[in-house]
C-alpha atoms as a PDB file:
ATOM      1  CA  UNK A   1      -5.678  22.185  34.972  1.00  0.00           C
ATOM      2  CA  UNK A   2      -6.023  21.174  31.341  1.00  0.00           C
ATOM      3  CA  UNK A   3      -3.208  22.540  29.659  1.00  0.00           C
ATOM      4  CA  UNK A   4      -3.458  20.273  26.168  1.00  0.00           C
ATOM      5  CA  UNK A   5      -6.317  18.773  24.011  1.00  0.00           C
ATOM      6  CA  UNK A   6      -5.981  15.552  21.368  1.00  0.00           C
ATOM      7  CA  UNK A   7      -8.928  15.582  19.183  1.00  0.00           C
ATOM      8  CA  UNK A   8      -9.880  12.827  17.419  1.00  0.00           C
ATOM      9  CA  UNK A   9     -11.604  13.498  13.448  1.00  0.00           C
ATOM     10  CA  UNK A  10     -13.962  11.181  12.160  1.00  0.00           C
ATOM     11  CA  UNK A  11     -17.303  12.283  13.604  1.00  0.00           C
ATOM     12  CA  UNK A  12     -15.672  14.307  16.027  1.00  0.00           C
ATOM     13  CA  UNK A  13     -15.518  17.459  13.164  1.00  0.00           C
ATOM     14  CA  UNK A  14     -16.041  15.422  10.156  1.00  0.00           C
ATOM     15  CA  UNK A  15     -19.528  13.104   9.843  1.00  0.00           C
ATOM     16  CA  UNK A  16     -18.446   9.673   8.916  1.00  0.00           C
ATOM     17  CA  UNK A  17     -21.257   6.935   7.884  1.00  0.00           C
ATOM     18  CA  UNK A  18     -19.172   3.576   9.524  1.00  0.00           C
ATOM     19  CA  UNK A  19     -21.813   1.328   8.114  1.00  0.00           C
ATOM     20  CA  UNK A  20     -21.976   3.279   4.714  1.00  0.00           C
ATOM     21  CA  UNK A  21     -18.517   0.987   3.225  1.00  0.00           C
ATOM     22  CA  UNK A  22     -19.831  -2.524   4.520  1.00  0.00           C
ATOM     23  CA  UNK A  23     -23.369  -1.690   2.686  1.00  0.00           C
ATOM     24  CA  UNK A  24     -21.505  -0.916  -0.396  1.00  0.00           C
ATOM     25  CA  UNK A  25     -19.542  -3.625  -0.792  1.00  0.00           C
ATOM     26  CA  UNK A  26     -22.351  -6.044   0.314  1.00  0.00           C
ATOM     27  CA  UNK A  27     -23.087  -5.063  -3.507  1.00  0.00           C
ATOM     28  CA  UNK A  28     -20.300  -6.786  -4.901  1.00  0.00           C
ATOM     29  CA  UNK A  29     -20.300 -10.073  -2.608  1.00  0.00           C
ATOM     30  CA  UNK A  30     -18.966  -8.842   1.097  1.00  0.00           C
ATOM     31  CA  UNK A  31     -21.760 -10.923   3.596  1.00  0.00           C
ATOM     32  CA  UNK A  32     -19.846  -9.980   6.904  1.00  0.00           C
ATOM     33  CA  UNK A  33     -17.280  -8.227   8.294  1.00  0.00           C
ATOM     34  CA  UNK A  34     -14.299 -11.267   8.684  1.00  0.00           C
ATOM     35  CA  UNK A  35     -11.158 -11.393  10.876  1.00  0.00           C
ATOM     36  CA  UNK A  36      -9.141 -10.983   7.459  1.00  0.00           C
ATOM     37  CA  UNK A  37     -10.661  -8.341   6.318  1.00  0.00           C
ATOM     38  CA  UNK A  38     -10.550  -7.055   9.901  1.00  0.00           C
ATOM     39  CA  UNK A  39      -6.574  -7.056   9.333  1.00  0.00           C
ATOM     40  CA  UNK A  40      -6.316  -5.811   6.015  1.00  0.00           C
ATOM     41  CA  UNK A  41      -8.603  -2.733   7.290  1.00  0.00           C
ATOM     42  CA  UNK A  42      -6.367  -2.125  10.034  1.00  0.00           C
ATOM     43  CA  UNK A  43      -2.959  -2.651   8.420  1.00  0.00           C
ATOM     44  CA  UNK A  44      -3.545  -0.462   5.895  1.00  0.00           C
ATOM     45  CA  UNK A  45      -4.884   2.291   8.382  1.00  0.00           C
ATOM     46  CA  UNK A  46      -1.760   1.738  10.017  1.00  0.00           C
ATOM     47  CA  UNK A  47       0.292   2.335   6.517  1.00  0.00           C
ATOM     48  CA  UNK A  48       1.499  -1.218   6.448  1.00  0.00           C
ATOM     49  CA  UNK A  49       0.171  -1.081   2.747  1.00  0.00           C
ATOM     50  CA  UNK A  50       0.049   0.912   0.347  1.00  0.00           C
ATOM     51  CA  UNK A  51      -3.316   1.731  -1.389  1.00  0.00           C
ATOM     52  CA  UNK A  52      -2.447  -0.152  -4.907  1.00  0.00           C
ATOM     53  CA  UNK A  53      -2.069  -3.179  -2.638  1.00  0.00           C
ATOM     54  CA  UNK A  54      -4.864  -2.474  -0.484  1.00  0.00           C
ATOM     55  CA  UNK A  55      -7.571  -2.193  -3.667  1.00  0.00           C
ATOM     56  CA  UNK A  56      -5.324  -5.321  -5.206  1.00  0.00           C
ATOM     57  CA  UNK A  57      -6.136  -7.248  -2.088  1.00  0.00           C
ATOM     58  CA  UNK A  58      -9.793  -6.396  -1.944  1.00  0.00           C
ATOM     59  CA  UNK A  59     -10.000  -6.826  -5.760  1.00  0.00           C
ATOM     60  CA  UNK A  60      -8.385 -10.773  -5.252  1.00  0.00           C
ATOM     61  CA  UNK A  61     -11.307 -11.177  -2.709  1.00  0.00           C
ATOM     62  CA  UNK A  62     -14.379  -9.243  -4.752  1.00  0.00           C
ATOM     63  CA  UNK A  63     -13.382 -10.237  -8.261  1.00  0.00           C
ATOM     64  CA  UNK A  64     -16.505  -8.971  -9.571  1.00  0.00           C
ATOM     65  CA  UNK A  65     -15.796  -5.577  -7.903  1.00  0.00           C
ATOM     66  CA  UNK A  66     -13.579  -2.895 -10.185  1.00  0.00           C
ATOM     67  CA  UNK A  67     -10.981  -0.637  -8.819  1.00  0.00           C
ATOM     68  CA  UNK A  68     -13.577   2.378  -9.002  1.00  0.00           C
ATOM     69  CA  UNK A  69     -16.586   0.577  -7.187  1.00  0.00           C
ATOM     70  CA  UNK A  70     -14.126  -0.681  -4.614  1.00  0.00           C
ATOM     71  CA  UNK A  71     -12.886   3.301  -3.914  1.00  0.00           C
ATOM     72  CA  UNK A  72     -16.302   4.428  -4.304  1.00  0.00           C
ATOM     73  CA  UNK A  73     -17.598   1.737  -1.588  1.00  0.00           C
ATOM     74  CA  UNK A  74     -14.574   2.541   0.431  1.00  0.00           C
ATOM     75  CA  UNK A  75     -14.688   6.507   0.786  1.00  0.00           C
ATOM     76  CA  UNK A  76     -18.489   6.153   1.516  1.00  0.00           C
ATOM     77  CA  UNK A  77     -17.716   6.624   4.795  1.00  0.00           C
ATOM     78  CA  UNK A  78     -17.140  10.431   4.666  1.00  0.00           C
ATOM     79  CA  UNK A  79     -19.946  13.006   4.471  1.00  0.00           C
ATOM     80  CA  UNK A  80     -19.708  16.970   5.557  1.00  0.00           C
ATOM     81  CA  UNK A  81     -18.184  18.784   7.863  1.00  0.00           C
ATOM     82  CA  UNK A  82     -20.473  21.385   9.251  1.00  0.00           C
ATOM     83  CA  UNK A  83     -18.719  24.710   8.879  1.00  0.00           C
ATOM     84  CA  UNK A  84     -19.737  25.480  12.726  1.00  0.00           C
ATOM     85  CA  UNK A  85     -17.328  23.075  13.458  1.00  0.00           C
ATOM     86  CA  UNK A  86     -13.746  24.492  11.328  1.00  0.00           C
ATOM     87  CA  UNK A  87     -15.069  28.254  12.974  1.00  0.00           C
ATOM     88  CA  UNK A  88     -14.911  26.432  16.836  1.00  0.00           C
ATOM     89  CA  UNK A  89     -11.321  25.104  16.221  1.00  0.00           C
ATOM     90  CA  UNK A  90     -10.149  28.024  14.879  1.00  0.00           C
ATOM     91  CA  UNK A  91     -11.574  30.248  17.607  1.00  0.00           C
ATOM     92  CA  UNK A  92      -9.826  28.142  20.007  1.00  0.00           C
ATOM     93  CA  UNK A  93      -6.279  28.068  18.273  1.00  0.00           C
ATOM     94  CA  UNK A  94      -7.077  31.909  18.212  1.00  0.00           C
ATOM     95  CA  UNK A  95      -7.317  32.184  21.662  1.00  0.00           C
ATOM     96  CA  UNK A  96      -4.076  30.625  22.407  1.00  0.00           C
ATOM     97  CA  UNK A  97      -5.092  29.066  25.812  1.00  0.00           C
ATOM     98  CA  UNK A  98      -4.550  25.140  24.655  1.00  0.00           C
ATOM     99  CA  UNK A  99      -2.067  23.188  22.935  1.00  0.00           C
ATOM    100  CA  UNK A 100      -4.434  21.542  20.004  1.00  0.00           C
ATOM    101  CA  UNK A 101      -3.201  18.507  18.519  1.00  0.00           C
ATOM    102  CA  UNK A 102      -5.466  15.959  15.684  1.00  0.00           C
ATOM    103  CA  UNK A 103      -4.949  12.205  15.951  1.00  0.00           C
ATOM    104  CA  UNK A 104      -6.853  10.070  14.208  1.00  0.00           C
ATOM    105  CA  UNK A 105      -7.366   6.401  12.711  1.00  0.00           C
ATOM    106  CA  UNK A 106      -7.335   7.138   8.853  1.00  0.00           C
ATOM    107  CA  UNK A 107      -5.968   6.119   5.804  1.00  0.00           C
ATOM    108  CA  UNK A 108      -4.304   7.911   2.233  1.00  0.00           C
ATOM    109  CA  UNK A 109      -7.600   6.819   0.403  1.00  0.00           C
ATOM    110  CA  UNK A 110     -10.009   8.753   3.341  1.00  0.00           C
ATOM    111  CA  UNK A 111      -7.682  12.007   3.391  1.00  0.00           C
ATOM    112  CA  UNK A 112      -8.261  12.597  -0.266  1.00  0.00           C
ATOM    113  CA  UNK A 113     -11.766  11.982  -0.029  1.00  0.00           C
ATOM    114  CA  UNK A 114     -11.896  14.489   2.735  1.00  0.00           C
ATOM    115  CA  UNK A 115      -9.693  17.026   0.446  1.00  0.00           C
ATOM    116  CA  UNK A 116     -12.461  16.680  -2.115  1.00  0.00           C
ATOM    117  CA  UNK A 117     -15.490  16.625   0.326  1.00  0.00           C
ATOM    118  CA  UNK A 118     -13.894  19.652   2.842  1.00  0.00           C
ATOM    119  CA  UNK A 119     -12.233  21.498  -0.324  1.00  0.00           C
ATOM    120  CA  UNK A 120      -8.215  22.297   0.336  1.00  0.00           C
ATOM    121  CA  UNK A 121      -8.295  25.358   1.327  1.00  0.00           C
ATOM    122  CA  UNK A 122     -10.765  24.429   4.651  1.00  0.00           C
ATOM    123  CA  UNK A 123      -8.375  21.383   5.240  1.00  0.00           C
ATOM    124  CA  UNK A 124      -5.688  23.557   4.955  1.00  0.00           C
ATOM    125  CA  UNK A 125      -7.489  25.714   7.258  1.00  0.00           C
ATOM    126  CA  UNK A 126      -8.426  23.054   9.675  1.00  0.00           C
ATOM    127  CA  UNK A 127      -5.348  21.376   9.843  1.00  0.00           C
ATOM    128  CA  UNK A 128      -3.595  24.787  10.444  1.00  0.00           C
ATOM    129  CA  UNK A 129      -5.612  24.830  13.576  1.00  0.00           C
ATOM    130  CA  UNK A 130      -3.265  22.069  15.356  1.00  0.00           C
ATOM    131  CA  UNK A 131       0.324  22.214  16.239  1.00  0.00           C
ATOM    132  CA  UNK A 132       0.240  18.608  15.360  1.00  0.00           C
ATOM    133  CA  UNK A 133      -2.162  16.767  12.650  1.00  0.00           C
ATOM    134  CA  UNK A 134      -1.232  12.714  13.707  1.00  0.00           C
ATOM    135  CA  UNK A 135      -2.303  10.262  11.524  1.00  0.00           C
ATOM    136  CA  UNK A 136      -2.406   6.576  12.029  1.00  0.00           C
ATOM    137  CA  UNK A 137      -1.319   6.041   8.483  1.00  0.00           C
ATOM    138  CA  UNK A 138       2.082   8.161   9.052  1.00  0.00           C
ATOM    139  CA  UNK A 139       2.198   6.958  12.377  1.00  0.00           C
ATOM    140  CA  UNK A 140       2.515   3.091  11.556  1.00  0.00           C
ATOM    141  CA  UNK A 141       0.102   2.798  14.721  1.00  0.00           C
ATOM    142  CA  UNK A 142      -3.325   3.182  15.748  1.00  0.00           C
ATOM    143  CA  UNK A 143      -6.282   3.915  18.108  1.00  0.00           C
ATOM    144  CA  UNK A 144      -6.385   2.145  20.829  1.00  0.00           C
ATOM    145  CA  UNK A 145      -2.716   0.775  21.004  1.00  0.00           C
ATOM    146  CA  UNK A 146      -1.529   2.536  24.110  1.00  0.00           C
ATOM    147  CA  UNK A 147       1.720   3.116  21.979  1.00  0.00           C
ATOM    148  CA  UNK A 148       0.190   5.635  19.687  1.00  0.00           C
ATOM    149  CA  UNK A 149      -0.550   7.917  23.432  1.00  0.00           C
ATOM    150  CA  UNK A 150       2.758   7.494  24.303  1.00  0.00           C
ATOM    151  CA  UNK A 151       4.123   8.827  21.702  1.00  0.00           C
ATOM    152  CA  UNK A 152       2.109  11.786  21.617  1.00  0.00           C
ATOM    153  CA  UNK A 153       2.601  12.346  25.024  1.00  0.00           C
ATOM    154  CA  UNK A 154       6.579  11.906  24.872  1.00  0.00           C
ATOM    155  CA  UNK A 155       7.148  13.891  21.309  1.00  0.00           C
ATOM    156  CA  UNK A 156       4.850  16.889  22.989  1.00  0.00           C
ATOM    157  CA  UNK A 157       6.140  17.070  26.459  1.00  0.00           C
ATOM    158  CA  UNK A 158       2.225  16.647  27.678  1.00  0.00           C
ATOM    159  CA  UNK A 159       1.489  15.494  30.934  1.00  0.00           C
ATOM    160  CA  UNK A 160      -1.848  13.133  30.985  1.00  0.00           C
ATOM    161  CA  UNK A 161      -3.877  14.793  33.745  1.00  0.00           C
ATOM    162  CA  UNK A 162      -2.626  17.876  31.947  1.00  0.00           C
ATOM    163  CA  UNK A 163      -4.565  16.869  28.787  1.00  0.00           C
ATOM    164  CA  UNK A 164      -7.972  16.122  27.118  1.00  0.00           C
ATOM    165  CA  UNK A 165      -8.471  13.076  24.964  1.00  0.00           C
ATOM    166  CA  UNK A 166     -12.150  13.538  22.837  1.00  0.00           C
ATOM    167  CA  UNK A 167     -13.152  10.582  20.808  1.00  0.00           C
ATOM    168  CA  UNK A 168     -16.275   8.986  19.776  1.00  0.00           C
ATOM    169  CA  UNK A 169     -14.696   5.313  20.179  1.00  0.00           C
ATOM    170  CA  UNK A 170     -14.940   4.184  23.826  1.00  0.00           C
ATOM    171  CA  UNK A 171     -12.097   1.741  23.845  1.00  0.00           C
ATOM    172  CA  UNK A 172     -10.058   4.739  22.476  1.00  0.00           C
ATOM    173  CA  UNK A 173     -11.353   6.673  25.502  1.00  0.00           C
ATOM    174  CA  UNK A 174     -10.453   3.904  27.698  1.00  0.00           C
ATOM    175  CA  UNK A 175      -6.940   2.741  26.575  1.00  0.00           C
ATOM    176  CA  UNK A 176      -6.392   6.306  26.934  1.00  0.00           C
ATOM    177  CA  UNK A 177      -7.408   7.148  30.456  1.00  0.00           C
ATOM    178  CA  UNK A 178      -5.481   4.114  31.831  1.00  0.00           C
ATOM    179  CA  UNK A 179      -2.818   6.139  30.570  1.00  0.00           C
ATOM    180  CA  UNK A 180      -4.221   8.946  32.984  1.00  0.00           C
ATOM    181  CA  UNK A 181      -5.350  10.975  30.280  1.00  0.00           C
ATOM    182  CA  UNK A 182      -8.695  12.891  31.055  1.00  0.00           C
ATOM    183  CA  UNK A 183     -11.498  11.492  28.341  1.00  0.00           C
ATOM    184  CA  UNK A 184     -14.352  12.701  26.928  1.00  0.00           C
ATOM    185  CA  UNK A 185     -16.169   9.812  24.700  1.00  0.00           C
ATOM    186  CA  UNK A 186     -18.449  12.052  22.580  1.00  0.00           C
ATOM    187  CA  UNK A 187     -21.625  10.761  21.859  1.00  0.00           C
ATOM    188  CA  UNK A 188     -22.456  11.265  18.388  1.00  0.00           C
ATOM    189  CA  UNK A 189     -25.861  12.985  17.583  1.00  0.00           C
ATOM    190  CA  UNK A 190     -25.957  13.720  21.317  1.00  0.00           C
ATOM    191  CA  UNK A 191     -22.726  16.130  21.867  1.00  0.00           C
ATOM    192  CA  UNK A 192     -21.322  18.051  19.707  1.00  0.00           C
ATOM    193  CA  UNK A 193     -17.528  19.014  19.900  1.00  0.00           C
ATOM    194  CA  UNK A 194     -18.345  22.599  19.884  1.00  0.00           C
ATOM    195  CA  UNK A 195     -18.944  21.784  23.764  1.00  0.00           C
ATOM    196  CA  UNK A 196     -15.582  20.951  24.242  1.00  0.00           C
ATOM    197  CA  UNK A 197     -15.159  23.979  26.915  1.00  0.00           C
ATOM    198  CA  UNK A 198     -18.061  22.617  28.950  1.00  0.00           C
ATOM    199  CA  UNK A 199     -15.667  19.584  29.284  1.00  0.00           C
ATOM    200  CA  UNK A 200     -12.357  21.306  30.512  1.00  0.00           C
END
């Protein structure tokens, strides 16, 4: 019996554009996605820098690029979240019948975008929804290092074939279910969270 779901954000509730940043900065000089910039992406998703450092870096590599455009390119990424969506969460936290918990890859840069985009008083709403709102910047780990699971798992007292995992990534869904966690990998523009009870 599912007892406990994890729900992933990015188009999970929010719509994300994951090309939307590379097209952007192909207009100040990026030609392909590197291993360095692979690295610098991921450290500073897992707060290993801060954002002054991570536009500094990406300004050392785009010279051309300003602080502004390289913000701009960056939070490109986020579009809406439908309000269908924020009234399905809270329904279910309503209900009382799960433990709801957030976990996502993000970064300090994509939160206040998503402040702006949502407003703050639906964030506040949404994250109000979840007894706890994990992100991989606080966290100092990320999606799909079986460590970040763990953790969840241990901190919350979950059992894995107690609890639901929903993510759009499938090597998040899979580094997750070798944990024994039950997985849904949503398929974006095909599902739609608001299924999630067809899933438990």
């Amino acid at each position: 019996m599912i007892k406990n779901i994890i729900f992933d954000f990015g188009d999970i509730f929010i719509n994300l554009d994951k090309q939307a940043p590379l097209i952007e900065m192909s207009k100040f000089g990026l030609t392909q996605m590197t291993p360095e910039l692979d690295t610098i992406f991921k450290n500073y998703e897992m707060g290993l820098m801060k954002s002054v450092d991570f536009i500094n870096v990406l300004q050392s590599i785009f010279s051309d690029a300003s602080r502004e455009q390289i913000i701009t390119a960056w939070n490109s990424i986020i579009l809406d979240f439908p309000e269908e969506r924020l009234t399905f969460i809270e329904q279910l936290k309503k209900e009382n019948k799960y433990r709801l918990f957030l976990l996502s890859n993000t970064n300090d840069l994509h939160i206040e975008k998503v402040k702006i985009s949502m407003g703050l008083e639906r964030f506040k709403r949404f994250k109000n929804c979840f007894e706890q709102f994990y992100l991989s910047q606080e966290m100092k780990m990320r999606k799909p290092n079986s460590n970040i699971y763990e953790f969840v798992l241990l901190e919350n007292k979950l059992i894995a074939n107690e609890t639901l995992f929903i993510d759009d990534t499938k090597e998040n869904t899979v580094s997750a279910s070798e944990l024994g966690i039950l997985c849904w990998n949503l398929l974006v523009g095909k599902e739609d969270v608001i299924e999630t009870l067809n899933h438990l």
